[in-house]
N, C-alpha and C. Protein backbone atom coordinates (compact mmCIF):
# COMPACT_ATOMS: atom_id res chain seq x y z
N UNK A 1 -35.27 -49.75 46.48
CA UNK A 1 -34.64 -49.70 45.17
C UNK A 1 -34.36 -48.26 44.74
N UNK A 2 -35.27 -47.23 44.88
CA UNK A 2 -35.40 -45.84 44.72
C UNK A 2 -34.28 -45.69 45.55
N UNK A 3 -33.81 -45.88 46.98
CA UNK A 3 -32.91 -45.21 47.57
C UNK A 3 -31.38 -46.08 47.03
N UNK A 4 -31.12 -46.95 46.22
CA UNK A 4 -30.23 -46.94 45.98
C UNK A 4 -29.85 -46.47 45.14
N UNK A 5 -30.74 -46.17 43.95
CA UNK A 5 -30.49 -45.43 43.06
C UNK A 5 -30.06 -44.30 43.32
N UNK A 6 -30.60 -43.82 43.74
CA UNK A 6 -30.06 -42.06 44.27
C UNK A 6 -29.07 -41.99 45.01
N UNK A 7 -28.96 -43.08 45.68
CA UNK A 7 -27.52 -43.19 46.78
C UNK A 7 -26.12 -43.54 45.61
N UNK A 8 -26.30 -44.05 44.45
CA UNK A 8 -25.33 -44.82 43.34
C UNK A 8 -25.19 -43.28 42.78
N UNK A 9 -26.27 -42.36 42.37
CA UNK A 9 -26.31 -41.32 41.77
C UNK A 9 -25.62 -40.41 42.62
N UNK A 10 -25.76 -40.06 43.59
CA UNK A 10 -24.61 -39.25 44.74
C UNK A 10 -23.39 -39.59 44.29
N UNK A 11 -23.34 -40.92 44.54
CA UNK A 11 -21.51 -41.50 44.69
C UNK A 11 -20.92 -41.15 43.46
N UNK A 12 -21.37 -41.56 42.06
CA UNK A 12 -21.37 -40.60 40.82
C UNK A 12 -21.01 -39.47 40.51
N UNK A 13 -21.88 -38.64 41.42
CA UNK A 13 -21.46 -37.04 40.70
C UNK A 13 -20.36 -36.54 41.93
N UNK A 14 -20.66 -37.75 43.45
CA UNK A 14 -19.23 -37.12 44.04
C UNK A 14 -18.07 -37.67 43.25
N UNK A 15 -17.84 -38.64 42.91
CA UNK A 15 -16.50 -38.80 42.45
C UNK A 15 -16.04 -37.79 41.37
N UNK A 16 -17.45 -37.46 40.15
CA UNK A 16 -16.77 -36.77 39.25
C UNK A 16 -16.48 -35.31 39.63
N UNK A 17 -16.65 -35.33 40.44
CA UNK A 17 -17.08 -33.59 41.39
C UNK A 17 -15.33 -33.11 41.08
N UNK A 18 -14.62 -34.13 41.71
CA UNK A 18 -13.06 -33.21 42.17
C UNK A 18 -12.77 -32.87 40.42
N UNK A 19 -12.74 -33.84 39.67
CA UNK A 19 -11.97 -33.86 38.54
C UNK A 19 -12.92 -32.66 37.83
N UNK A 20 -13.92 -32.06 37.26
CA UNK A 20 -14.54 -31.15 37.09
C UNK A 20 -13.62 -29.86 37.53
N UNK A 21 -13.15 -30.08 39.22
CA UNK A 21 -12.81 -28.77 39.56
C UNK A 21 -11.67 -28.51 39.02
N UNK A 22 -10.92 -29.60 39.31
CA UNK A 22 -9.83 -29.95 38.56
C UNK A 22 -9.32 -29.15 37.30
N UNK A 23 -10.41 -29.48 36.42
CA UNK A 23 -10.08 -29.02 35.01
C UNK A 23 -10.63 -28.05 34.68
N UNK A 24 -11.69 -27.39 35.88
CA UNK A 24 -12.41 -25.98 35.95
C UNK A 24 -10.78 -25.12 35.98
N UNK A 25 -10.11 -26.18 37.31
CA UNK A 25 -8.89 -24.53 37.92
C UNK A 25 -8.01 -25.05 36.69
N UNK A 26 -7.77 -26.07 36.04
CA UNK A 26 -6.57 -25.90 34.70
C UNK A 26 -6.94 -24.78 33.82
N UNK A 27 -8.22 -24.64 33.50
CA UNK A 27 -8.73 -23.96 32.27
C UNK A 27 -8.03 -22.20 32.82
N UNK A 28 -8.40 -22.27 34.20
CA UNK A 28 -9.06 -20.80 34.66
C UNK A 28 -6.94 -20.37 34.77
N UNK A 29 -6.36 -21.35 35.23
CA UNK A 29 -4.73 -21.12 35.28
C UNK A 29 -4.18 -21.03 33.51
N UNK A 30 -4.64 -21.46 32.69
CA UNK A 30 -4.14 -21.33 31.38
C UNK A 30 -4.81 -20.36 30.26
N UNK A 31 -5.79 -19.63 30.83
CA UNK A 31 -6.40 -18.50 30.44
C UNK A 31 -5.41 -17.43 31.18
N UNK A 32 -5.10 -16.98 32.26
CA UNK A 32 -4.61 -16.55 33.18
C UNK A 32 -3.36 -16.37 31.82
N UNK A 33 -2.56 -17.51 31.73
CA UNK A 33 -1.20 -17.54 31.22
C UNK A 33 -1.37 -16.41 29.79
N UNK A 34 -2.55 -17.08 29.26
CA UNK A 34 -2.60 -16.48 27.95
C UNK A 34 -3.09 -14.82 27.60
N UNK A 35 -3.81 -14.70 28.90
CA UNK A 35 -4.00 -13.23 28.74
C UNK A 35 -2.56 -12.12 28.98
N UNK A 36 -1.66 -13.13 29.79
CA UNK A 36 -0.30 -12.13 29.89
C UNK A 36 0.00 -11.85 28.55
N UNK A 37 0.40 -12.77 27.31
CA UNK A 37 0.63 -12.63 26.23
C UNK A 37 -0.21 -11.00 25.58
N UNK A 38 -1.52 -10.75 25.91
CA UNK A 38 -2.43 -9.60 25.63
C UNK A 38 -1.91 -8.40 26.70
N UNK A 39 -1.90 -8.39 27.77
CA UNK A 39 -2.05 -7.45 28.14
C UNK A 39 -0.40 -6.98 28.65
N UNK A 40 0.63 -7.63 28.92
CA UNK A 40 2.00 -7.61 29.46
C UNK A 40 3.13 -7.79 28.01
N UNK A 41 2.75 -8.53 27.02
CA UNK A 41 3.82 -8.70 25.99
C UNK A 41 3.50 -7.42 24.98
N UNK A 42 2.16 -7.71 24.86
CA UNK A 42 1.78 -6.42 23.18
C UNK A 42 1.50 -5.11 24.54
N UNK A 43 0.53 -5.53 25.04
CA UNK A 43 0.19 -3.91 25.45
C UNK A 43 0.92 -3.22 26.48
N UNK A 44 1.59 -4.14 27.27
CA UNK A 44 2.67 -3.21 28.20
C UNK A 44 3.94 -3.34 27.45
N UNK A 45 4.31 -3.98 26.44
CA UNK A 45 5.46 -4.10 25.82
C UNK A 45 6.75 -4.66 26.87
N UNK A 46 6.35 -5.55 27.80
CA UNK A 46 6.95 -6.51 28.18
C UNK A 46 7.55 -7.61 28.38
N UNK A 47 8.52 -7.68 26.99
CA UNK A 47 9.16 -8.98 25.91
C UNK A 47 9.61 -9.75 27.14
N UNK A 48 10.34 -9.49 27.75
CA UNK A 48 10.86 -10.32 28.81
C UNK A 48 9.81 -11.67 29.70
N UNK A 49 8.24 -10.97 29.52
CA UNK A 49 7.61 -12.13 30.26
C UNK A 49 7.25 -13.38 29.01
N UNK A 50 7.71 -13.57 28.09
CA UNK A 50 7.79 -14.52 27.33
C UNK A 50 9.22 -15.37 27.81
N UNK A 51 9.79 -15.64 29.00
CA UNK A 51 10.90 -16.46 29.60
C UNK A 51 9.30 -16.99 30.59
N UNK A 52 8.59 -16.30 30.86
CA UNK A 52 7.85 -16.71 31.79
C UNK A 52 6.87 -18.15 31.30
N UNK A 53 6.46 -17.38 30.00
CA UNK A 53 5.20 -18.27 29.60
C UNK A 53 4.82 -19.03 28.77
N UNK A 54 6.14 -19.25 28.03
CA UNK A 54 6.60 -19.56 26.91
C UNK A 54 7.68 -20.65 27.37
N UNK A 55 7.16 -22.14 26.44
CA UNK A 55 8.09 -23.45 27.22
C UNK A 55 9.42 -22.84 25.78
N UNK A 56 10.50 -23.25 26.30
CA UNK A 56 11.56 -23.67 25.46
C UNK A 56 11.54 -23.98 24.39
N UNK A 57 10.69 -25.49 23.83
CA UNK A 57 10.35 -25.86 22.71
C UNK A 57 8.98 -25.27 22.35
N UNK A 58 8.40 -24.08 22.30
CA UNK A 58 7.28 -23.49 21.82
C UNK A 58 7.45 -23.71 20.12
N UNK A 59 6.33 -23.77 19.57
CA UNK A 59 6.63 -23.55 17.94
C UNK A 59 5.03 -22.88 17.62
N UNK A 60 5.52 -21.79 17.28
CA UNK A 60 3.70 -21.04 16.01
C UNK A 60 3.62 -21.96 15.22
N UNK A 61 2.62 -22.95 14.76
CA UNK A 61 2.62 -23.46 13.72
C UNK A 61 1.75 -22.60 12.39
N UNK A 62 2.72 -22.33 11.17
CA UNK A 62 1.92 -21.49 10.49
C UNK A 62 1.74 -22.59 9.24
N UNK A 63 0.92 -21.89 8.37
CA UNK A 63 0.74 -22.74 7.63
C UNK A 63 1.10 -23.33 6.60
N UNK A 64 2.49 -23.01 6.13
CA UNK A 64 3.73 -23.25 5.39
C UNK A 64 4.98 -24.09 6.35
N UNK A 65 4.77 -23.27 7.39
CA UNK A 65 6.52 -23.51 7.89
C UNK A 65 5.52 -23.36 9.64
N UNK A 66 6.49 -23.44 10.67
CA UNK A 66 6.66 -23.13 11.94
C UNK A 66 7.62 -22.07 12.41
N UNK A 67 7.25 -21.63 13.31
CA UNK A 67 8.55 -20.43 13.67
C UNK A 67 8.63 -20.99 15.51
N UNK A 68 10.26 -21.01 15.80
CA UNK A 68 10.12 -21.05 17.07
C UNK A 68 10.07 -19.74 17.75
N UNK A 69 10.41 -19.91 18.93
CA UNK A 69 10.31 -18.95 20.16
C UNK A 69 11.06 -17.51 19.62
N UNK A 70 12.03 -17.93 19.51
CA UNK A 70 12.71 -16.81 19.13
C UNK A 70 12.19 -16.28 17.81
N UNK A 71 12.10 -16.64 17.03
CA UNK A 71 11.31 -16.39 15.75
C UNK A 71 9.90 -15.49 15.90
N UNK A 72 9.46 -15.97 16.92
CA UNK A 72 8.21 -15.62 17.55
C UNK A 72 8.14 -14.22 17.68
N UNK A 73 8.96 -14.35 18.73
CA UNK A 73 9.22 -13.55 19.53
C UNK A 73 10.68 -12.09 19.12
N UNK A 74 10.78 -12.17 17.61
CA UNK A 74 11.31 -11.30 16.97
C UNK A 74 10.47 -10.26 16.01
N UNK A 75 9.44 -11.21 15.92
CA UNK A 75 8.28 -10.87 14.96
C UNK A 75 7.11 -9.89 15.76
N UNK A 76 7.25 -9.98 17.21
CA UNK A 76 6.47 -9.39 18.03
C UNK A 76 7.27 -7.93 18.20
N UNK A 77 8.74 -8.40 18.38
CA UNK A 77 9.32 -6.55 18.65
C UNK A 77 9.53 -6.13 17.27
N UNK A 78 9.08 -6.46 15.90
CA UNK A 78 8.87 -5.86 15.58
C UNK A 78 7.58 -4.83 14.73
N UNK A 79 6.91 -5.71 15.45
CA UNK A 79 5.06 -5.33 15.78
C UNK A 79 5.19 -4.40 16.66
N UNK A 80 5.73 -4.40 17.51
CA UNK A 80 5.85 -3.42 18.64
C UNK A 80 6.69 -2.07 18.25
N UNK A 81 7.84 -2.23 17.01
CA UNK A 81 8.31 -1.14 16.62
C UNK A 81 7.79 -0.43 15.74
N UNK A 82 6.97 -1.03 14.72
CA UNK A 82 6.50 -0.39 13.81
C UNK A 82 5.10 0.19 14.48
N UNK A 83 4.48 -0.15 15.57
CA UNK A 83 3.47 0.30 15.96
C UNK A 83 3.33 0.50 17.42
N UNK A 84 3.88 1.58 18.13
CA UNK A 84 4.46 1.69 19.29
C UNK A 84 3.14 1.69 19.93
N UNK A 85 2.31 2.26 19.45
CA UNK A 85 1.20 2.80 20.36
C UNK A 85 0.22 1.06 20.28
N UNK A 86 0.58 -0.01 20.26
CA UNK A 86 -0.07 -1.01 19.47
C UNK A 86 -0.50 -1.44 20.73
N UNK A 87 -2.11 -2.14 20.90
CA UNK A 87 -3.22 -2.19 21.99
C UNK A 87 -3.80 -3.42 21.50
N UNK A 88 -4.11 -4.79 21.91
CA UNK A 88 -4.44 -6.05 21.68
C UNK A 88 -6.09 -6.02 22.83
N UNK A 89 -6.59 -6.16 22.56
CA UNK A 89 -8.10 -6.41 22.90
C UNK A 89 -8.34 -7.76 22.86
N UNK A 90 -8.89 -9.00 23.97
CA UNK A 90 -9.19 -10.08 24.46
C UNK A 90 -10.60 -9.85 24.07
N UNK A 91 -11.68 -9.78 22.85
CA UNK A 91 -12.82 -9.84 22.36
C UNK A 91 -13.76 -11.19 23.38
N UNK A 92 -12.98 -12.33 22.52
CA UNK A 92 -13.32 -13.78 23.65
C UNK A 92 -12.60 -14.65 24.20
N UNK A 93 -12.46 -15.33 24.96
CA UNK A 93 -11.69 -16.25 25.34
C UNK A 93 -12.70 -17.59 25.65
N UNK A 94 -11.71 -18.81 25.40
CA UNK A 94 -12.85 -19.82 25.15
C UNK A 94 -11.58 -21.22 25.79
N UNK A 95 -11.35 -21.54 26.79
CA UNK A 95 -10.29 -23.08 27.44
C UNK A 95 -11.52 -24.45 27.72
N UNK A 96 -10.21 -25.44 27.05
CA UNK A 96 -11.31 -26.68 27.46
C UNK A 96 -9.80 -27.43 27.54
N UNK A 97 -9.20 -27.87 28.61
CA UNK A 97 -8.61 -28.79 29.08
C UNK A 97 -7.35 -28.63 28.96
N UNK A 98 -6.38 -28.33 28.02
CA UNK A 98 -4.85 -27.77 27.66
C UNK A 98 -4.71 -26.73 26.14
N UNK A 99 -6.20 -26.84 26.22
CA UNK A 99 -5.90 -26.13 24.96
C UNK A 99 -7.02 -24.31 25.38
N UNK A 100 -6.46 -23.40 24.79
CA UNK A 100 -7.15 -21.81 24.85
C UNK A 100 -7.27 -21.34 23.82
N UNK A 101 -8.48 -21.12 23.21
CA UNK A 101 -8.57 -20.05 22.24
C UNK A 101 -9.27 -18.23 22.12
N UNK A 102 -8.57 -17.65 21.38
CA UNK A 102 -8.93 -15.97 21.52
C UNK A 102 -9.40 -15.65 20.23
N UNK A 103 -10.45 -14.64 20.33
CA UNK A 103 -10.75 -13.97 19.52
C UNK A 103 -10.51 -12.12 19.85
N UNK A 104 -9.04 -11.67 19.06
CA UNK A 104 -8.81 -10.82 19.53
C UNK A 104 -8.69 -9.70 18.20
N UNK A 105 -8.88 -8.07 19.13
CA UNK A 105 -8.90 -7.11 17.94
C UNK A 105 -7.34 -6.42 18.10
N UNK A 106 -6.65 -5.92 17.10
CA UNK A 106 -5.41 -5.20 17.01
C UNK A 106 -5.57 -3.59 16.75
N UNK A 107 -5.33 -2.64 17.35
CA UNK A 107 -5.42 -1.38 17.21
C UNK A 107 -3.63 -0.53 16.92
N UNK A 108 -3.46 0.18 16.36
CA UNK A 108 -2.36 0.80 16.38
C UNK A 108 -2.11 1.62 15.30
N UNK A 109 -0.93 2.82 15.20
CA UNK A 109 -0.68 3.33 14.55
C UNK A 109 0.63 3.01 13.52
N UNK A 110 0.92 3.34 11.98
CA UNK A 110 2.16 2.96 11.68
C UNK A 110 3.19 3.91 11.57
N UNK A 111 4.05 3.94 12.38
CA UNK A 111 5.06 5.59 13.05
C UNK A 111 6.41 5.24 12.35
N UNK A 112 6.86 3.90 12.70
CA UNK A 112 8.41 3.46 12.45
C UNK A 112 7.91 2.30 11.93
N UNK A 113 9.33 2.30 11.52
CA UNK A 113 9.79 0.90 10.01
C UNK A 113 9.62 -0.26 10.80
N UNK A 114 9.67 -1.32 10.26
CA UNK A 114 9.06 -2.52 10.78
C UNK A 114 8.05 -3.69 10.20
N UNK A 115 7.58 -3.03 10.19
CA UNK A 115 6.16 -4.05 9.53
C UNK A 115 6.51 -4.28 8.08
N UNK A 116 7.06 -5.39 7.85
CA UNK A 116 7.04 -6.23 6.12
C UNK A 116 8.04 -5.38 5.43
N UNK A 117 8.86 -4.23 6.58
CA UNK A 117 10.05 -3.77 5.50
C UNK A 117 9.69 -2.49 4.71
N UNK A 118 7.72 -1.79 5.76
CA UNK A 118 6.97 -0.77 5.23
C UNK A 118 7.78 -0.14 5.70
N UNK A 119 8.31 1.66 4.88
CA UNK A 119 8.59 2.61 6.29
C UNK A 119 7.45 3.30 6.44
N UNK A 120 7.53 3.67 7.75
CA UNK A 120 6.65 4.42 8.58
C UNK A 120 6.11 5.42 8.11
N UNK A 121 4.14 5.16 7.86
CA UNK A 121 3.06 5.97 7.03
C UNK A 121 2.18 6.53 8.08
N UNK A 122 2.37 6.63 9.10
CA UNK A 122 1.16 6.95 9.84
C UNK A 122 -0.53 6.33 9.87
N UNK A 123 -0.65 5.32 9.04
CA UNK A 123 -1.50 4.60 8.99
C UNK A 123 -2.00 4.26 10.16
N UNK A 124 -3.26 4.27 10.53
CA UNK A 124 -4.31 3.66 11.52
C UNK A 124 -4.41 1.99 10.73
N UNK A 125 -4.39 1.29 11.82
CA UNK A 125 -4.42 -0.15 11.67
C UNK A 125 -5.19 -0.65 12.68
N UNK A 126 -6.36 -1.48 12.15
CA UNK A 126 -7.57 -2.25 13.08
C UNK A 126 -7.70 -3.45 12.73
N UNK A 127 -7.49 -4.67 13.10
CA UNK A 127 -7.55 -5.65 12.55
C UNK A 127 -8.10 -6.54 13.45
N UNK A 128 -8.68 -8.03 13.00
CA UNK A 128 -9.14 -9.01 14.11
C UNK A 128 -8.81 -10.09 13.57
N UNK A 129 -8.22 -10.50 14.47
CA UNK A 129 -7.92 -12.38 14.36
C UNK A 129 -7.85 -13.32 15.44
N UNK A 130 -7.81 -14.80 15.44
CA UNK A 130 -7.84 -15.15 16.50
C UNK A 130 -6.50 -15.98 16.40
N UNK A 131 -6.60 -17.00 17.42
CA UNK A 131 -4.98 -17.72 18.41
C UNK A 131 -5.80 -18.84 18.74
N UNK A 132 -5.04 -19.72 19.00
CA UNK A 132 -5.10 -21.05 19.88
C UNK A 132 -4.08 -21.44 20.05
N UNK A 133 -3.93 -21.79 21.38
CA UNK A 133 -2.82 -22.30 22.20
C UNK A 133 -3.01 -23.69 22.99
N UNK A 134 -1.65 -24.39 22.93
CA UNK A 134 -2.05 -25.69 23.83
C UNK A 134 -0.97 -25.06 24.86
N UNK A 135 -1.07 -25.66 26.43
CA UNK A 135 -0.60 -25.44 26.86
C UNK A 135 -0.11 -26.61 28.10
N UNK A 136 1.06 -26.74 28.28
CA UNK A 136 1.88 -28.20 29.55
C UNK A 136 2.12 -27.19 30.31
N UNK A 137 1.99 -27.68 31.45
CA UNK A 137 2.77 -26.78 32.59
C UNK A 137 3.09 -25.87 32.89
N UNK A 138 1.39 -25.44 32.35
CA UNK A 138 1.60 -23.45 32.77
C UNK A 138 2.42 -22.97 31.79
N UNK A 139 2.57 -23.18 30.58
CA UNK A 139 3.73 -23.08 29.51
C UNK A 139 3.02 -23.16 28.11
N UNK A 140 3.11 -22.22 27.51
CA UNK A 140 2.47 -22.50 25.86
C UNK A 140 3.32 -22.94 25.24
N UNK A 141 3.00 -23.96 24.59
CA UNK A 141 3.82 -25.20 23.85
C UNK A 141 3.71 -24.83 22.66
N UNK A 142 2.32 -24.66 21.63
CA UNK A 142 2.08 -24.21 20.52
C UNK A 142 0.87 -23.04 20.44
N UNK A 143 1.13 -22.68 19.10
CA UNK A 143 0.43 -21.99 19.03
C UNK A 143 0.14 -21.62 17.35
N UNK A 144 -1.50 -21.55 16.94
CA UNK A 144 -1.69 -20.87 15.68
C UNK A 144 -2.93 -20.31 15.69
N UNK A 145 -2.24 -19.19 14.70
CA UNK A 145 -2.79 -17.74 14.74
C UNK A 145 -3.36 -17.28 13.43
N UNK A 146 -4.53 -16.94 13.33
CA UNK A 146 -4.79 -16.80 12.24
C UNK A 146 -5.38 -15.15 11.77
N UNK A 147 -5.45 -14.19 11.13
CA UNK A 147 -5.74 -12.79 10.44
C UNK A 147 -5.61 -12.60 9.37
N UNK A 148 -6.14 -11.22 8.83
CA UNK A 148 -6.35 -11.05 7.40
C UNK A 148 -4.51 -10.30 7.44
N UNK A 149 -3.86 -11.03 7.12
CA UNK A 149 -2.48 -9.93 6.67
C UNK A 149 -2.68 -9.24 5.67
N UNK A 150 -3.73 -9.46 4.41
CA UNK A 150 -3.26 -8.62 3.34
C UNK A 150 -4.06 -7.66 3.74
N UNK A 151 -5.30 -8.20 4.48
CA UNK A 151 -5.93 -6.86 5.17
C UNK A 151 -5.43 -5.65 5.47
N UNK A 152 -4.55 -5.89 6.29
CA UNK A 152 -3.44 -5.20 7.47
C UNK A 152 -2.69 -4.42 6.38
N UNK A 153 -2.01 -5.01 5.25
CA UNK A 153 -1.15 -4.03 4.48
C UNK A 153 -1.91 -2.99 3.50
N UNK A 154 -3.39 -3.57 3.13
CA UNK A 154 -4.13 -2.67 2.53
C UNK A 154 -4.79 -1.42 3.10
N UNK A 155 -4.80 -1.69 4.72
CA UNK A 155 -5.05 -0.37 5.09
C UNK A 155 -3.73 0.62 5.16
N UNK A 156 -2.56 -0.01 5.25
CA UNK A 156 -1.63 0.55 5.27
C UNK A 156 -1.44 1.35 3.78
N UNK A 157 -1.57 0.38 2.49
CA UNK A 157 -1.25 1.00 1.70
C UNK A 157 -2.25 1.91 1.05
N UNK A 158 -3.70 2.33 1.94
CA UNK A 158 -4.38 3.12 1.55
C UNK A 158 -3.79 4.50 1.53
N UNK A 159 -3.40 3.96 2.99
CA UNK A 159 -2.92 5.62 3.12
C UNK A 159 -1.36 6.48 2.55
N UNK A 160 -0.97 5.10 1.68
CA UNK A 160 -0.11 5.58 0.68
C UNK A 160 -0.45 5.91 -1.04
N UNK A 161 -1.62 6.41 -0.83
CA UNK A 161 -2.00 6.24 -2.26
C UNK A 161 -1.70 7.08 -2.89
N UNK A 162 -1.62 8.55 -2.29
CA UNK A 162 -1.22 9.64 -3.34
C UNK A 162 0.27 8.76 -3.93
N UNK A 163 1.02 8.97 -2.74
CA UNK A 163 2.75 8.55 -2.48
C UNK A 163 2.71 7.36 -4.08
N UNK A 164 1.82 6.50 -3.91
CA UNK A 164 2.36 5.18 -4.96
C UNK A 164 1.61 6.01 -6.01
N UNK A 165 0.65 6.86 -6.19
CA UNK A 165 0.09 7.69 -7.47
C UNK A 165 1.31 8.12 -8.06
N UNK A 166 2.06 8.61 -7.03
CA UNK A 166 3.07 9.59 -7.81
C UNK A 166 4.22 9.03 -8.15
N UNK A 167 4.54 7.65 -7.45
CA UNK A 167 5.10 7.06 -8.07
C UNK A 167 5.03 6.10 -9.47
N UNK A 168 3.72 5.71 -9.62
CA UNK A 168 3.09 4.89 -11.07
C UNK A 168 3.13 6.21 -11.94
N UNK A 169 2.82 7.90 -11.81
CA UNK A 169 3.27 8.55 -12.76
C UNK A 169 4.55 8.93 -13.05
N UNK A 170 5.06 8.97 -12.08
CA UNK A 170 6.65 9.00 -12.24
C UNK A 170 7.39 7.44 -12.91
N UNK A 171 7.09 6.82 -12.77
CA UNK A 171 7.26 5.67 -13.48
C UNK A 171 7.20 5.85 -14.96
N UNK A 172 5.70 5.99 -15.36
CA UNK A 172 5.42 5.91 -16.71
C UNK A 172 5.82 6.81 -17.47
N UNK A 173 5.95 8.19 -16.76
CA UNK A 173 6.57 9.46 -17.68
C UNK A 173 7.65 8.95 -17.66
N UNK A 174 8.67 7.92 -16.88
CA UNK A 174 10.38 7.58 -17.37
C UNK A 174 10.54 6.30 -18.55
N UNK A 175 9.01 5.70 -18.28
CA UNK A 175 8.93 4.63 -19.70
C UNK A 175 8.66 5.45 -20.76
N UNK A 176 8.04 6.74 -20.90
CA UNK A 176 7.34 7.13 -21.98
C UNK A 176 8.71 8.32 -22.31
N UNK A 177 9.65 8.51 -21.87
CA UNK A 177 10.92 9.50 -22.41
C UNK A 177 11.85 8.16 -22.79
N UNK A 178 12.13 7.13 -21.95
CA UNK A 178 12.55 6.33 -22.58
C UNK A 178 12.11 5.38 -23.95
N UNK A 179 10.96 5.05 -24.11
CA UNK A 179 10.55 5.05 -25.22
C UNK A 179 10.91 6.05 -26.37
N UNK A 180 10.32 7.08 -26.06
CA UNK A 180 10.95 8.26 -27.27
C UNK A 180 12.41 8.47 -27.22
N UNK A 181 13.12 8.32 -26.64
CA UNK A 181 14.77 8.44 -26.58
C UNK A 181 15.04 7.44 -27.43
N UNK A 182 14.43 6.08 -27.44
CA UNK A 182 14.84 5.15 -28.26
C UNK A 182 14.38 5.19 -29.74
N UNK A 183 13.17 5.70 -29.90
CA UNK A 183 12.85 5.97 -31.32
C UNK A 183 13.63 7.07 -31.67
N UNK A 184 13.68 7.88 -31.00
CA UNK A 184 14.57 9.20 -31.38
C UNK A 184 15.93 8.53 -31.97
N UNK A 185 16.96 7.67 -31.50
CA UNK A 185 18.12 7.08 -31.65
C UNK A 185 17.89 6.10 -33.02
N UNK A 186 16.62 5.34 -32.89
CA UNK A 186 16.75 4.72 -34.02
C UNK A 186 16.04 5.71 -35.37
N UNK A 187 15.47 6.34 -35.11
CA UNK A 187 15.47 7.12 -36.67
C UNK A 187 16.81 7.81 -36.82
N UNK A 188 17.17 8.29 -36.45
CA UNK A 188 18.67 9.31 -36.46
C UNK A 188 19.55 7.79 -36.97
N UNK A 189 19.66 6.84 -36.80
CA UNK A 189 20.64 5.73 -37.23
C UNK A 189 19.75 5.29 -38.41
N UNK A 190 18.35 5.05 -38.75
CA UNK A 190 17.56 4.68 -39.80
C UNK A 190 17.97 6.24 -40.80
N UNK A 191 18.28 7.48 -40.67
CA UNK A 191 18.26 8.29 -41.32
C UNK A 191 19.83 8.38 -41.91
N UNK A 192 20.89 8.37 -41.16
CA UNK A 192 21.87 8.24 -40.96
C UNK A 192 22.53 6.78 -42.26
N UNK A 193 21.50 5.59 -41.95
CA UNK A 193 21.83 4.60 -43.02
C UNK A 193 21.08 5.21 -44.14
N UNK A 194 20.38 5.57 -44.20
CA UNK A 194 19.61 5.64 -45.78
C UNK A 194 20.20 7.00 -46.80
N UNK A 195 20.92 7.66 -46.01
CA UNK A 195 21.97 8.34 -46.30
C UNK A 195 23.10 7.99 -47.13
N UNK A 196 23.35 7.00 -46.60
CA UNK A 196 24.93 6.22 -47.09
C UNK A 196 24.75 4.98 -48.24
């Protein structure tokens, strides 16, 4: 009785044996895919391998709207313009069956225009967020991405602070002459009537 058991228990873990490997080599081929996105799209600045890895019908799903491929992939060159020197770090990586997720850090400088329509502050930018991707046929189908954006613009706009100082005083000294220009006009017309 003992030896059939163990003989039933063999046949068991052989059958599940292939499919294991199976979905060992899917995981280890769709990690593979997703690290090109890190190290060939952002950090070698190699837009072109997104024909590679990227299905046709890809969509970011964000959390308002979706953006397709192209959408995507407009939003990346211009991540890449506003921050030439821009370096993506693979922190973790984590696949279980068609789906990959990253926990990744963003490094870069802000040189040229680009980013949200900022122009170019020289700002140091460090940020971390992560991704998940499903993926068919060696092909990322979707994808959502999540980071602190206002993060990202507040370090940016740290390092505009004199710049917007001098603009909130330049501001208020043109409310505060305009103000007096207008009292100035209306006493001269209040003086002007009490005259007549």
């Amino acid at each position: 009785m003992i030896y059939v058991a163990v003989l039933l228990a063999g046949v068991c873990a052989a059958s599940t044996q292939p499919q294991l490997l199976a979905d060992a080599d899917l995981q280890t081929r769709n990690k593979a895919v997703v690290r090109r996105v890190f190290d060939e799209v952002f950090n070698r600045g190699k837009l072109e391998v997104a024909a590679e890895i990227y299905a046709r019908d890809f969509k970011n799903r964000g959390l308002h709207r979706d953006a397709d491929l192209e959408e995507d992939q407009a939003a990346v060159r211009a991540e890449r313009t506003a921050f030439p020197d821009i370096t993506m770090t693979v922190e973790q990586m984590v696949a279980e069956g068609d789906r990959v997720a990253v926990l990744w850090t963003v490094h870069g400088t802000h040189t040229h225009a680009g980013y949200g329509g900022i122009p170019p502050t020289g700002a140091r930018l460090e940020m971390r967020g992560t991704s998940f991707w499903r993926l068919a046929n060696g092909r990322m189908v979707e994808e959502w991405t999540t980071f602190n954006e206002l993060g990202a613009y507040s370090q940016i706009a740290k390092h505009l602070k004199w710049m917007l100082a001098g603009i909130v005083v330049l501001a208020v000294s043109l409310l505060i002459a305009a103000e007096r220009l207008v009292w100035h006009v209306a006493k001269k017309a209040w003086s002007a009537r009490s005259r007549t």
